[in-house]
Protein backbone atom coordinates (compact mmCIF):
# COMPACT_ATOMS: atom_id res chain seq x y z
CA UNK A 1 6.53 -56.81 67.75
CA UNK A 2 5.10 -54.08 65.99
CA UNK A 3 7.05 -51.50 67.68
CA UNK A 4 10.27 -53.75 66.82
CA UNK A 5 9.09 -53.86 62.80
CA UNK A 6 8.44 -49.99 62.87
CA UNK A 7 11.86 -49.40 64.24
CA UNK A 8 13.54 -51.71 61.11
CA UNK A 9 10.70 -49.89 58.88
CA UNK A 10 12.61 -46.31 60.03
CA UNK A 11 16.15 -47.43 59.92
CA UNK A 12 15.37 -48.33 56.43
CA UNK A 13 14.06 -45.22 55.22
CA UNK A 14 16.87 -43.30 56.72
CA UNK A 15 19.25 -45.30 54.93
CA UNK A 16 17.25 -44.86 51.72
CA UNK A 17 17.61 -40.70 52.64
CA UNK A 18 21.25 -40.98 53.08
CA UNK A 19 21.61 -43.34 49.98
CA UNK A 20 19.02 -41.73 47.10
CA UNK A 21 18.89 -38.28 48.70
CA UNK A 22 17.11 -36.77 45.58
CA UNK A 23 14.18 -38.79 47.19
CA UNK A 24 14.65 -37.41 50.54
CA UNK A 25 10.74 -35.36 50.24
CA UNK A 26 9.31 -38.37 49.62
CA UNK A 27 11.35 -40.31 52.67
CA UNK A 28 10.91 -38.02 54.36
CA UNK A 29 7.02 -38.26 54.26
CA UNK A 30 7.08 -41.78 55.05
CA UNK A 31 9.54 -40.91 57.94
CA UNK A 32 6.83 -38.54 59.82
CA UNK A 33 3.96 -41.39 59.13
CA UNK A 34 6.71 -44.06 61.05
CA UNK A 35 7.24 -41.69 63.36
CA UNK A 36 3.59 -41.02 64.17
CA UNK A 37 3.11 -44.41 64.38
CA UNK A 38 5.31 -44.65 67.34
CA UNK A 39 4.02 -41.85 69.21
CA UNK A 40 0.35 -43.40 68.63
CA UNK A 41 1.57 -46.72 70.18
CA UNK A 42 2.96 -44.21 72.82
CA UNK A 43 6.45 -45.37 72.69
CA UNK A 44 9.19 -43.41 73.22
CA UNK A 45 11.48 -41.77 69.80
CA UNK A 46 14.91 -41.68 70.14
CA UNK A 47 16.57 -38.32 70.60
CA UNK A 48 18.20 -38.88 67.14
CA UNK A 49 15.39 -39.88 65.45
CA UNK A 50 14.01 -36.47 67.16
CA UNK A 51 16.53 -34.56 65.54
CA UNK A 52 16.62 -36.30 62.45
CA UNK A 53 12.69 -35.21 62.19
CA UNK A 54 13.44 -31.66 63.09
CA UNK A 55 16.38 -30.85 60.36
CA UNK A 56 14.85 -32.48 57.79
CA UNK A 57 11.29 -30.38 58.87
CA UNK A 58 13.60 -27.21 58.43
CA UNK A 59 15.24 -28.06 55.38
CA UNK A 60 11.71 -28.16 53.80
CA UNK A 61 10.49 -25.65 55.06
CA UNK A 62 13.40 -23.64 54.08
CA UNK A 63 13.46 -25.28 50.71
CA UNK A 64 9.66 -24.09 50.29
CA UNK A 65 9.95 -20.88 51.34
CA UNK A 66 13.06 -20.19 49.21
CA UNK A 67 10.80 -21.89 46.09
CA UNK A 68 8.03 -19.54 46.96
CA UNK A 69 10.49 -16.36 46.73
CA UNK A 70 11.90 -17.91 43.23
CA UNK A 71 8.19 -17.91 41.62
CA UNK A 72 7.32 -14.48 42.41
């Protein structure tokens, strides 16, 4: 059940990404705690959820360090 519930929980909040993408940070905070979630109840994350985790991880990161070269 709860592994069932988390899955709705992270469909939802890529749908929210897709549809309000100016929250996507935010999202995509809640994403990573779903995620973790998951691997704590040692289930398995599907490949596109994978992938999904790792752009998103790059665009922030490239997002910060492109914010960090603007401010100095």
């Amino acid at each position: 059940m709860a592994f069932d519930l988390l899955k709705a929980e992270i469909l939802d909040l890529a749908d929210q990404m897709q549809n309000n993408p100016k929250d996507a940070h935010e999202l995509y905070m809640k994403l990573e705690r779903k995620l973790s979630e998951l691997r704590a109840y040692g289930m398995p994350i599907p490949d596109d959820l994978v992938k999904l985790e790792a752009a998103l991880q790059a665009e922030f990161a490239a997002d910060l360090r492109h914010q960090k070269t603007s401010d100095e």
